[in-house]
N, C-alpha and C. Protein backbone atom coordinates (compact mmCIF):
# COMPACT_ATOMS: atom_id res chain seq x y z
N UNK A 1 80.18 -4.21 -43.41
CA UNK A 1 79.49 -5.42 -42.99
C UNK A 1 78.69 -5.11 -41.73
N UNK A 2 77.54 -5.77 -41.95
CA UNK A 2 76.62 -5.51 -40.62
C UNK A 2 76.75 -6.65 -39.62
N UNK A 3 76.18 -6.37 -38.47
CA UNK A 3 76.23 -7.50 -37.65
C UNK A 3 75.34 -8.71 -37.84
N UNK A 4 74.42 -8.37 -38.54
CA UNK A 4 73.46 -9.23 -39.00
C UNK A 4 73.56 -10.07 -40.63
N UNK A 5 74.88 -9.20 -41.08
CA UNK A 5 74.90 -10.21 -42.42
C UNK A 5 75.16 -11.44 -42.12
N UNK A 6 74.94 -12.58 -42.83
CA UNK A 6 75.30 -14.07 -43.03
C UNK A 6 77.36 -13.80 -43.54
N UNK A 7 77.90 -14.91 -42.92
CA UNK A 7 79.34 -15.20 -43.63
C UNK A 7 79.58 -16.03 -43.72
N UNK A 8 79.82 -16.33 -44.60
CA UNK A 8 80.51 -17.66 -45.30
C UNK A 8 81.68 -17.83 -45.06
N UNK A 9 81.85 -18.91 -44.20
CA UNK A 9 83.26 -19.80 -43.52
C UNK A 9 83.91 -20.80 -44.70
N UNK A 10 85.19 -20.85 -44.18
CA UNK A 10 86.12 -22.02 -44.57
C UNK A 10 85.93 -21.76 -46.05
N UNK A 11 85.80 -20.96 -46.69
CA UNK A 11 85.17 -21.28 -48.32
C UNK A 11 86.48 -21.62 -48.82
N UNK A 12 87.73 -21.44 -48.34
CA UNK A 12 88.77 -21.75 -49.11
C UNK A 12 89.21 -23.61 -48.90
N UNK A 13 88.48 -23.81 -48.20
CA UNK A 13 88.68 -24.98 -47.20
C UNK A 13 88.76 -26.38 -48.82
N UNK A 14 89.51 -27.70 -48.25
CA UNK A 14 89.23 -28.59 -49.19
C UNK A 14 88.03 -29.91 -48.76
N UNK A 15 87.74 -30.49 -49.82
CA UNK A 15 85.80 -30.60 -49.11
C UNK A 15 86.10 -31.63 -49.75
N UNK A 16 86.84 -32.30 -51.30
CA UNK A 16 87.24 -33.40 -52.11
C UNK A 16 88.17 -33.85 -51.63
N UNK A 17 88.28 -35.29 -51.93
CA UNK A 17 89.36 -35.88 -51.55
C UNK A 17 89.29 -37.13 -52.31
N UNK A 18 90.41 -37.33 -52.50
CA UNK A 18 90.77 -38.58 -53.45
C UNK A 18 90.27 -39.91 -52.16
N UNK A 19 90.46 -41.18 -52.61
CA UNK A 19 89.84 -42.42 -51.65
C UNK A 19 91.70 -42.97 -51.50
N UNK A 20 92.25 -42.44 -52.35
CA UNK A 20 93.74 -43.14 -51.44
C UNK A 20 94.26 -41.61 -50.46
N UNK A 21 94.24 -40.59 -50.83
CA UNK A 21 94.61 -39.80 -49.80
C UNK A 21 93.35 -39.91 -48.45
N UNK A 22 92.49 -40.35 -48.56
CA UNK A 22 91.23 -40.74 -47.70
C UNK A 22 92.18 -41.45 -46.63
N UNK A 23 92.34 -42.24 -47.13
CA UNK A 23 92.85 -43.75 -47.20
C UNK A 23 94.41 -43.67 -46.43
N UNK A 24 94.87 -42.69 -47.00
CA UNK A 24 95.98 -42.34 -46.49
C UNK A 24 96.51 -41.74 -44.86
N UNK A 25 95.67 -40.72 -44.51
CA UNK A 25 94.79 -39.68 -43.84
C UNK A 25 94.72 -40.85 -42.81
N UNK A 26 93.64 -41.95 -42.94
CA UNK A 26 93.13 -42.80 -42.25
C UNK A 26 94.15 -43.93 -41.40
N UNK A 27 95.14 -43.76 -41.95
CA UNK A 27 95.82 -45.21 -41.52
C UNK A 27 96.72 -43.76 -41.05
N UNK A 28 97.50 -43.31 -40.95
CA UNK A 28 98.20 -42.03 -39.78
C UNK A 28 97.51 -41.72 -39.03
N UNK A 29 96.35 -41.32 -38.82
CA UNK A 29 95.51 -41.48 -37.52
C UNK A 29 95.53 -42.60 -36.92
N UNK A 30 95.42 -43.89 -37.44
CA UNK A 30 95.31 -44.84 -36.81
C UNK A 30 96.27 -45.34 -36.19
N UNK A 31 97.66 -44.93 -36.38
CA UNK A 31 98.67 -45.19 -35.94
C UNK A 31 98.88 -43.92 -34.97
N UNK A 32 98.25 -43.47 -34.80
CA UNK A 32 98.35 -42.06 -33.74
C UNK A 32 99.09 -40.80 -33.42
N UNK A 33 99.10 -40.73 -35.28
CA UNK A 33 99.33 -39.35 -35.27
C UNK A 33 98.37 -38.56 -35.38
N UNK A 34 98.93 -37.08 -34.90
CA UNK A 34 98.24 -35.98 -34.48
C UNK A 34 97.82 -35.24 -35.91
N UNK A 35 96.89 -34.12 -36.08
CA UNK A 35 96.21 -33.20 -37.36
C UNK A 35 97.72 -32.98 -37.42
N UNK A 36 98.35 -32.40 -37.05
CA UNK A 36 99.57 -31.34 -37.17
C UNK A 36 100.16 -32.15 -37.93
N UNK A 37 100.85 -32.92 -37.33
CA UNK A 37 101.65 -34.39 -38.28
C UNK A 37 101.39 -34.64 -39.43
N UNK A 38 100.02 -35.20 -39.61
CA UNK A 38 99.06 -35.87 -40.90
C UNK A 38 99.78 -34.67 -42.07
N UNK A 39 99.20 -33.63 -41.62
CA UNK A 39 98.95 -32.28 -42.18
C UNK A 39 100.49 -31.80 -43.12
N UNK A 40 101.54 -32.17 -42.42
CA UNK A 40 103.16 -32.28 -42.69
C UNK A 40 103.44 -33.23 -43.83
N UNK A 41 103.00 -34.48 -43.13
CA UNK A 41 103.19 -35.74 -44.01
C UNK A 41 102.71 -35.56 -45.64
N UNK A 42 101.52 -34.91 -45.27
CA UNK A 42 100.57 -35.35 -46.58
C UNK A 42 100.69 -34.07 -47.28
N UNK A 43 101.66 -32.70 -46.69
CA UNK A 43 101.63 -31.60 -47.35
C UNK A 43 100.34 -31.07 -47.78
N UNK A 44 99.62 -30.97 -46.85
CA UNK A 44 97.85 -30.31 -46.74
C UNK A 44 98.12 -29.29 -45.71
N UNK A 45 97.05 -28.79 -46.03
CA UNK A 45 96.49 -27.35 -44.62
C UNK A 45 96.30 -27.93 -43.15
N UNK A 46 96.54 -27.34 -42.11
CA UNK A 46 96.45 -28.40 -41.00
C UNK A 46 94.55 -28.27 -40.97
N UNK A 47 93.84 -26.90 -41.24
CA UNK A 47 92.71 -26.62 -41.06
C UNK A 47 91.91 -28.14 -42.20
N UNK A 48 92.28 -28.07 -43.46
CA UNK A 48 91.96 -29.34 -44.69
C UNK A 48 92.00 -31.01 -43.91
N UNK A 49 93.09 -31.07 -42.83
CA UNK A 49 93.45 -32.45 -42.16
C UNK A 49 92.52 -32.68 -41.28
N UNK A 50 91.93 -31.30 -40.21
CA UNK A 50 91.53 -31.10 -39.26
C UNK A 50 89.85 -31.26 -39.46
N UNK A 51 89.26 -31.25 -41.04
CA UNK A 51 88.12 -31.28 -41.42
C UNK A 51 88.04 -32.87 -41.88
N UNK A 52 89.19 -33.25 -42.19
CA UNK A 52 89.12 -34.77 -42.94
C UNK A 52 89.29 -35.85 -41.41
N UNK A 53 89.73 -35.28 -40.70
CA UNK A 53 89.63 -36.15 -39.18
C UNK A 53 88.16 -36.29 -39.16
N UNK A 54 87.34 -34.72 -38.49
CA UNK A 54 86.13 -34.69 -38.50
C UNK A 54 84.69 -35.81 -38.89
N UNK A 55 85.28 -35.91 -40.45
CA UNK A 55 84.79 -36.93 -41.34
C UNK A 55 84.76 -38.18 -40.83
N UNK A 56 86.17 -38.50 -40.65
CA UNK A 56 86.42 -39.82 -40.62
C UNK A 56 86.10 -40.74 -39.27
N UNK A 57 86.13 -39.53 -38.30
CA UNK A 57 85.16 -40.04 -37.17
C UNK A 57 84.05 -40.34 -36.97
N UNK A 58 83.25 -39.11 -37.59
CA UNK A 58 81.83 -39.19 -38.11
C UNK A 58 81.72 -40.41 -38.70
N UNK A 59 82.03 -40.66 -39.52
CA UNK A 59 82.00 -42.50 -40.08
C UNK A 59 82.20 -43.47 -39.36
N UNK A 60 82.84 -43.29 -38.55
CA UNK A 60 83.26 -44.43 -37.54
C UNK A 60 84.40 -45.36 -38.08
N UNK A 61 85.06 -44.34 -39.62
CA UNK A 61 86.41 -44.48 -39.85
C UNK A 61 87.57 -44.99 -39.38
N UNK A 62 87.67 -43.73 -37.76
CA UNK A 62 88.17 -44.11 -36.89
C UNK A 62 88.12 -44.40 -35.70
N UNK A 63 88.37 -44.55 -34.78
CA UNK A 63 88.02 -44.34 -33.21
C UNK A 63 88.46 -42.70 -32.71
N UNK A 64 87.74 -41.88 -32.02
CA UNK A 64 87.71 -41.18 -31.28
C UNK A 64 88.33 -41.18 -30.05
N UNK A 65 89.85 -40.61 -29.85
CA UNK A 65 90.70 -40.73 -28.82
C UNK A 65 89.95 -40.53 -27.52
């Protein structure tokens, strides 16, 4: 690999999501749990929880601590 090739991140990463695990995801944040937690609860990747936070802020889903 050169220093100049392109790499492709996260490709293993999960990008779908059902609207009740959405949904799910959403209301444990809101109650103020942490990625780590969610991530336990919902038996996901903490990196998969940590991208679905992302989201859900971006939306204005949730509030931003």
């Amino acid at each position: 690999m050169r220093k100049t090739d392109s790499i492709l991140i996260l490709e293993e990463a999960k990008f779908i999501w059902s609207w009740e695990r959405l949904e799910l995801a959403r209301q444990l944040f809101s109650k103020g749990y942490k990625p780590t937690q969610v991530a336990k609860i919902m038996r996901e990747d903490v990196l998969d929880i940590g991208l679905l936070l992302l989201h859900l802020m971006d939306k204005g889903w949730i509030e931003c601590a």
